[in-house]
C-alpha atoms as a PDB file:
ATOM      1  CA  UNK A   1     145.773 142.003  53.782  1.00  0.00           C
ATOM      2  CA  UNK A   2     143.394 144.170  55.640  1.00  0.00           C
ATOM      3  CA  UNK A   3     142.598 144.162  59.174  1.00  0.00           C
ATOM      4  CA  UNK A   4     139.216 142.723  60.443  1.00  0.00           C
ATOM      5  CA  UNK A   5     137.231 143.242  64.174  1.00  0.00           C
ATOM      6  CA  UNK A   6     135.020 140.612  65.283  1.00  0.00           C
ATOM      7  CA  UNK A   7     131.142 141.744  66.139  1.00  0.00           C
ATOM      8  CA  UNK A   8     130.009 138.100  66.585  1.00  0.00           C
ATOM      9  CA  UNK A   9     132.230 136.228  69.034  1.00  0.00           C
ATOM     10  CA  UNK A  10     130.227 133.465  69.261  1.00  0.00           C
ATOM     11  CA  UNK A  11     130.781 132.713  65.165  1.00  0.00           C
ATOM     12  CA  UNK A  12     134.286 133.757  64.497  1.00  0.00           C
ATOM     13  CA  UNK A  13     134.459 131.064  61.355  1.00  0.00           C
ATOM     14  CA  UNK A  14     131.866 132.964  59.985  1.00  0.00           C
ATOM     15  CA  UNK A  15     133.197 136.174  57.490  1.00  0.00           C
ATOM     16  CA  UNK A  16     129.860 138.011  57.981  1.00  0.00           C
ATOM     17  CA  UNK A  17     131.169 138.088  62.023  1.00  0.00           C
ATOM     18  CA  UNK A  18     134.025 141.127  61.045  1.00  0.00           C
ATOM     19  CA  UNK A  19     133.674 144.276  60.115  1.00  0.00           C
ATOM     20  CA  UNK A  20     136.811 145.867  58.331  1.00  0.00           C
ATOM     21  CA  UNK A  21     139.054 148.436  60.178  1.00  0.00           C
ATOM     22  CA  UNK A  22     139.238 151.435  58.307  1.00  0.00           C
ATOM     23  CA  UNK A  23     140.608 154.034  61.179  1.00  0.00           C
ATOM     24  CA  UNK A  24     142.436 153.474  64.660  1.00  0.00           C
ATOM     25  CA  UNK A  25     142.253 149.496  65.473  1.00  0.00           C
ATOM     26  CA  UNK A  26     140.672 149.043  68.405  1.00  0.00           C
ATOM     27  CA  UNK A  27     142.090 148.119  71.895  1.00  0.00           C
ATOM     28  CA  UNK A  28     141.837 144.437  72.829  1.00  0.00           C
ATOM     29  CA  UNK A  29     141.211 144.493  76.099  1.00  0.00           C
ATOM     30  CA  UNK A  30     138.985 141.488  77.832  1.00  0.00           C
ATOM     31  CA  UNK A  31     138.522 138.201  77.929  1.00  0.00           C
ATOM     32  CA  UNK A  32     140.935 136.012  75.577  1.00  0.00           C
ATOM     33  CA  UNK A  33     138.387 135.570  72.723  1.00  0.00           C
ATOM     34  CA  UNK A  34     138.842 136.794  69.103  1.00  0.00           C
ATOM     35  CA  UNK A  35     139.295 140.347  68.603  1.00  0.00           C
ATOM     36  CA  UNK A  36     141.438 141.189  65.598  1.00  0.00           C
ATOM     37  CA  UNK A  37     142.686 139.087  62.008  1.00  0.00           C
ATOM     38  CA  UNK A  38     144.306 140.053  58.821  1.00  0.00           C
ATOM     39  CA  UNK A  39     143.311 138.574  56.139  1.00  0.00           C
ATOM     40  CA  UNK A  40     142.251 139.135  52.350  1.00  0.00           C
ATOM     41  CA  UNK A  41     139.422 141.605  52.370  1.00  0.00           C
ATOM     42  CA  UNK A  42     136.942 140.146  49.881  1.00  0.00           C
ATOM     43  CA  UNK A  43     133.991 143.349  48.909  1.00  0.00           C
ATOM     44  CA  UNK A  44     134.211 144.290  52.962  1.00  0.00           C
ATOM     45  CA  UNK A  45     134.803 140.699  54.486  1.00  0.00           C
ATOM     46  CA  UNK A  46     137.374 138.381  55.398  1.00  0.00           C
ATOM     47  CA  UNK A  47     138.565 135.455  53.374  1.00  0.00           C
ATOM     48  CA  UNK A  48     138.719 133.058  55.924  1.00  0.00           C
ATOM     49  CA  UNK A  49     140.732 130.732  54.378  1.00  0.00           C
ATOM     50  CA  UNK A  50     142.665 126.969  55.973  1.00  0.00           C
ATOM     51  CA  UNK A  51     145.840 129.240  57.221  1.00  0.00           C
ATOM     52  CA  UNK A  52     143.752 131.891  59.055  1.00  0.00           C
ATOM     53  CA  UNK A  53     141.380 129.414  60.278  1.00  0.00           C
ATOM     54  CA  UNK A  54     144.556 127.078  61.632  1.00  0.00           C
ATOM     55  CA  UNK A  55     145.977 130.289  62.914  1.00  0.00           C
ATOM     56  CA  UNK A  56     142.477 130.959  64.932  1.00  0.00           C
ATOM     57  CA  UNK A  57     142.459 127.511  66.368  1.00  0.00           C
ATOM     58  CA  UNK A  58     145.839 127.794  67.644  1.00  0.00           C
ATOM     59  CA  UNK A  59     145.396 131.224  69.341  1.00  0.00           C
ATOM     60  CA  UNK A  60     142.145 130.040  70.889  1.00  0.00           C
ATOM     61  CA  UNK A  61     143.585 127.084  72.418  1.00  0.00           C
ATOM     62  CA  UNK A  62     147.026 128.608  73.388  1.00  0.00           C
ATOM     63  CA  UNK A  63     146.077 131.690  74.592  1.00  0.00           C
ATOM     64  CA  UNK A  64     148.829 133.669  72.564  1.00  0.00           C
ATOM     65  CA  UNK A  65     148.191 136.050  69.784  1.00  0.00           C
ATOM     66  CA  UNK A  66     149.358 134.255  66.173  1.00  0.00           C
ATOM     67  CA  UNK A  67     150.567 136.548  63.486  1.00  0.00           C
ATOM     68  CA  UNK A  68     147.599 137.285  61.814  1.00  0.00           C
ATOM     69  CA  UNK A  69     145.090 136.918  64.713  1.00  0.00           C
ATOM     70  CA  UNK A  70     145.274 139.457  67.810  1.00  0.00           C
ATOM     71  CA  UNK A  71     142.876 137.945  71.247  1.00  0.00           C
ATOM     72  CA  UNK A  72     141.631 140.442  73.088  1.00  0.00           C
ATOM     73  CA  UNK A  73     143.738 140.323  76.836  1.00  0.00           C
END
């Protein structure tokens, strides 16, 4: 697993939308969108796959960061 920032908030089903961490992760400070995932890193991209998407959804609509997805608060 390898740890992914969102650059395109308004696509965040889309893999081209992350760019992979390499250094510090960035702070998630803001509104309660997207900020960080972990997922498989496929050439520089994220496999967005059912459980990461599921995992997305849920922290979207909840408001709470899900194991593998971090909103920024």
């Amino acid at each position: 697993m390898a740890l992914f920032q969102i650059t395109d908030p308004d696509h965040p089903a889309d893999p081209a939308s992350y760019s992979l961490i390499t250094g510090t992760p960035p702070s998630c400070t803001g509104n309660e969108q997207i900020c960080t995932i972990n997922a498989t890193n496929d050439s520089g991209q994220p496999v967005l796959d059912t459980s990461i998407l599921s995992e997305m959804v849920t922290a979207l609509n909840t408001g709470v960061n899900q194991p593998n997805v971090n909103l920024k608060a």
